[in-house]
Protein backbone atom coordinates (compact mmCIF):
# COMPACT_ATOMS: atom_id res chain seq x y z
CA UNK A 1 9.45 36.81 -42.51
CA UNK A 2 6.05 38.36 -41.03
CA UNK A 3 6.13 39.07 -37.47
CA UNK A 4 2.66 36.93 -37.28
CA UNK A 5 4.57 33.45 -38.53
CA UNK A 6 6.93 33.97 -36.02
CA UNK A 7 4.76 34.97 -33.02
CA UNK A 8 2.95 31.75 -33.78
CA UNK A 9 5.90 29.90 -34.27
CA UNK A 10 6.99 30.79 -30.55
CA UNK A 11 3.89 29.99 -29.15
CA UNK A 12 4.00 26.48 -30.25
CA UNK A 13 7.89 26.05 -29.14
CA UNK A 14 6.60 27.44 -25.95
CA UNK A 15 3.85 25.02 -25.75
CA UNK A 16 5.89 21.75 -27.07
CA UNK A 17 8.37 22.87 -24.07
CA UNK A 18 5.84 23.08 -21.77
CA UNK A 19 4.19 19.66 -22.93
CA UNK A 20 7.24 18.13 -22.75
CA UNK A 21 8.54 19.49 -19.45
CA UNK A 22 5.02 18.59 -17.53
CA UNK A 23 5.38 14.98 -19.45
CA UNK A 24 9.24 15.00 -18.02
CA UNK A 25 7.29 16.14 -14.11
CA UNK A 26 5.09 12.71 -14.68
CA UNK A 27 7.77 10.65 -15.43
CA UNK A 28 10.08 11.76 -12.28
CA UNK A 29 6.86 11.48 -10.11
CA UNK A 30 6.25 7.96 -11.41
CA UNK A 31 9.88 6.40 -11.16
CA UNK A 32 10.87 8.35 -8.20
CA UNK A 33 7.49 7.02 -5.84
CA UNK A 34 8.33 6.13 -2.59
CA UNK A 35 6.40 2.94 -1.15
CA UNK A 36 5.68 1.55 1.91
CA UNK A 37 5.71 -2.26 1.64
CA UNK A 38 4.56 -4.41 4.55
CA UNK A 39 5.73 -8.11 4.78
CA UNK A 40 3.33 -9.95 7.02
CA UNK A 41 4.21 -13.68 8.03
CA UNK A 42 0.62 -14.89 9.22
CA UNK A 43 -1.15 -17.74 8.27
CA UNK A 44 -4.27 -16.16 5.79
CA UNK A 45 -7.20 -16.97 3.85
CA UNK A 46 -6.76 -15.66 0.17
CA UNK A 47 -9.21 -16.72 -2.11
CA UNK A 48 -10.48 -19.70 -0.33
CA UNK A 49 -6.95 -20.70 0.00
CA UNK A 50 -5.09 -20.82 3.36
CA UNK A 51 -1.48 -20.35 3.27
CA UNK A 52 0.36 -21.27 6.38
CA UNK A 53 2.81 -18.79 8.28
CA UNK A 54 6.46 -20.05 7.96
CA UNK A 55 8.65 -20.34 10.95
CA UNK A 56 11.73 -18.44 10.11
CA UNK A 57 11.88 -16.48 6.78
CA UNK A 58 14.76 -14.37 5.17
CA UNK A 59 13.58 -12.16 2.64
CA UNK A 60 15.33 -9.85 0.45
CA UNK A 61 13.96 -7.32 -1.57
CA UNK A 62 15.69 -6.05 -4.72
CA UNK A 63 18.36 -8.25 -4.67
CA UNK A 64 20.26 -6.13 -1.47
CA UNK A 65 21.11 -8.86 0.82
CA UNK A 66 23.32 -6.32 3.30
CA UNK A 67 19.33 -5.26 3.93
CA UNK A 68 17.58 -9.04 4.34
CA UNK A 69 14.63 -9.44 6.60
CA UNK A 70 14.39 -12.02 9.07
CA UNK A 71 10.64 -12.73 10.24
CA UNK A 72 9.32 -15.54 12.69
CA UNK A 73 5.46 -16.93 12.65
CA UNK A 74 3.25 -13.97 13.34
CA UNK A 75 5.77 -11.06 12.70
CA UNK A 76 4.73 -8.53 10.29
CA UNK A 77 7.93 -5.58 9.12
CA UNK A 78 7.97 -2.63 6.97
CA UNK A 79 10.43 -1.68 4.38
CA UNK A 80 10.54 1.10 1.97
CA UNK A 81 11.13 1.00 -1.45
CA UNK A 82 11.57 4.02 -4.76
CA UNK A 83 10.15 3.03 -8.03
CA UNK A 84 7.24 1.30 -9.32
CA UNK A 85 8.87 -2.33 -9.60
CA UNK A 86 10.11 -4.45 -7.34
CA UNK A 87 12.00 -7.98 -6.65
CA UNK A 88 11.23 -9.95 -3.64
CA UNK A 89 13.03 -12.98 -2.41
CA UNK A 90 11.39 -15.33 0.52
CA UNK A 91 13.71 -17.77 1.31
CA UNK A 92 11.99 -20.28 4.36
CA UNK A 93 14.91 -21.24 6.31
CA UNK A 94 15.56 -24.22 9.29
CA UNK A 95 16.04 -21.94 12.23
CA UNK A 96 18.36 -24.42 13.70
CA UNK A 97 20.84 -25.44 10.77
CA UNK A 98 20.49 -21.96 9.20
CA UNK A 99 19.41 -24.37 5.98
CA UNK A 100 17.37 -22.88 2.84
CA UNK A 101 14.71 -24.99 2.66
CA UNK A 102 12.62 -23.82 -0.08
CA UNK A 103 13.31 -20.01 -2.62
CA UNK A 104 10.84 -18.37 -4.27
CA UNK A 105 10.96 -15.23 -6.30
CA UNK A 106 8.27 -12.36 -7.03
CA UNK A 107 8.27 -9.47 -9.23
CA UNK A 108 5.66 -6.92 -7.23
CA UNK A 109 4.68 -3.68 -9.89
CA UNK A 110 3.51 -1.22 -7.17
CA UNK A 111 2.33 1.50 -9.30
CA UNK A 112 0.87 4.66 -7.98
CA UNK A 113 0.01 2.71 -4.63
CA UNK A 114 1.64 4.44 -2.09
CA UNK A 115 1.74 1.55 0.71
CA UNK A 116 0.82 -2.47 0.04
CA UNK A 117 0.99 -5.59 2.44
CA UNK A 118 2.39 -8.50 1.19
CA UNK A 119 1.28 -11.80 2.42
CA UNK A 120 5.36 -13.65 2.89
CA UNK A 121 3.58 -17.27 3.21
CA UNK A 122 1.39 -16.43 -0.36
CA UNK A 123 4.49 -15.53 -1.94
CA UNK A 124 6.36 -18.96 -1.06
CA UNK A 125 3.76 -21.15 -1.71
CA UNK A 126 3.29 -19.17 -5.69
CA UNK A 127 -0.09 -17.80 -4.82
CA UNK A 128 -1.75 -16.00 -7.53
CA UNK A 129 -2.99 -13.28 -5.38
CA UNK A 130 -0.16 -12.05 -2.45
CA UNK A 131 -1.94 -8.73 -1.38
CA UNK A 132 -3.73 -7.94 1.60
CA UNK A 133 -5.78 -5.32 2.89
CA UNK A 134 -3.78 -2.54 4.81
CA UNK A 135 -4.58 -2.87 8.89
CA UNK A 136 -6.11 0.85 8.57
CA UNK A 137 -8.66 0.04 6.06
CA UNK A 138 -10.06 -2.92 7.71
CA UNK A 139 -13.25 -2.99 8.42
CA UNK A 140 -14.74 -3.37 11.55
CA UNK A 141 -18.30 -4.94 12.92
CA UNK A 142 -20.43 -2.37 13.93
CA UNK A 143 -21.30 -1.26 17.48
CA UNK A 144 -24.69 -2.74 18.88
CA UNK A 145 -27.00 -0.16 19.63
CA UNK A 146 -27.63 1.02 22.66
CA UNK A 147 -31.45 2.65 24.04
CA UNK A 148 -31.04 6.19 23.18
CA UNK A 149 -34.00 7.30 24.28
CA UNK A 150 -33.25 8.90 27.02
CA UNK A 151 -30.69 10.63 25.37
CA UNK A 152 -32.55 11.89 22.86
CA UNK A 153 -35.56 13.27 25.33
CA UNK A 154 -32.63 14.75 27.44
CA UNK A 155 -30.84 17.06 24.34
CA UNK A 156 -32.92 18.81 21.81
CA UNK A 157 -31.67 18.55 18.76
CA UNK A 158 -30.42 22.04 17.01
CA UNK A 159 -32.63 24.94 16.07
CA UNK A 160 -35.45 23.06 17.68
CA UNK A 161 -35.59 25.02 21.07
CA UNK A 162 -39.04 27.04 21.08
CA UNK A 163 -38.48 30.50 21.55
CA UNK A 164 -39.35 31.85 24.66
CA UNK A 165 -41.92 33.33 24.94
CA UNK A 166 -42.46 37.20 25.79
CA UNK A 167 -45.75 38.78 27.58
């Protein structure tokens, strides 16, 4: 064999390998994601639709019931999840009797998103959309302006100053 073949020949096992290897880094990444999901049991406006906040909800996610959730009207709880897909369970239950009332079921794929809020009262009423905006993106009116004037007169702005001058 010529020593040229088989240089080139181990360049492209080397680069397959290395293809493969930063494919096999992707994959781990992807499927081993940790996510922040908050479940928020507030009454909210999705889409022109109001959903009303339940009084007592269990809710499971991924089928581990040693871990449920139990959220009144106007709580709001964090859990953390690996993977990109998910199974949550909102069960609305009669505080009193400890009754199911009404089960429903949601598949949530997460993704690369890193945290989500769920809307729990979206989710038992079926609602197309169940996500919400995270409280730290929110945004906010702005502040009414105030006469800065004054201010401004007071502080001169930088690398204005006149030079002083020199007899």
């Amino acid at each position: 064999m010529n020593n040229g073949t088989v240089n080139k020949k181990r360049l492209v096992i080397r680069l397959v390998l290395l293809a493969l290897l930063v494919a096999l880094g992707f994959l781990l990444y992807y499927y081993g994601k940790e996510h922040e999901v908050l479940l928020d049991n507030k009454t909210v406006n999705i889409g022109g639709q109001t959903y009303e906040a339940a009084e007592f909800v269990r809710i499971t996610v991924n089928g581990d019931t040693d871990k449920q959730i139990e959220l009144y009207a106007k709580e709001r709880d964090m859990v953390k999840v690996t993977g990109p897909r998910h199974t949550i369970k909102v069960e609305i239950v009669d505080e009193d009797s400890d009754e199911v009332l009404r089960t429903e079921e949601r598949v949530l794929d997460l993704g690369k998103a890193s945290s989500v809020m769920i809307s729990v009262p979206a989710v038992a009423e079926k609602a197309p959309d169940v996500y919400l905006p995270l409280p730290g993106t929110m945004t906010q009116a702005p502040e009414p302006e105030t006469s800065t004037e004054a201010a401004t007169e007071e502080i001169p702005e930088a690398g204005m100053e006149e030079p002083p001058i020199s007899e």
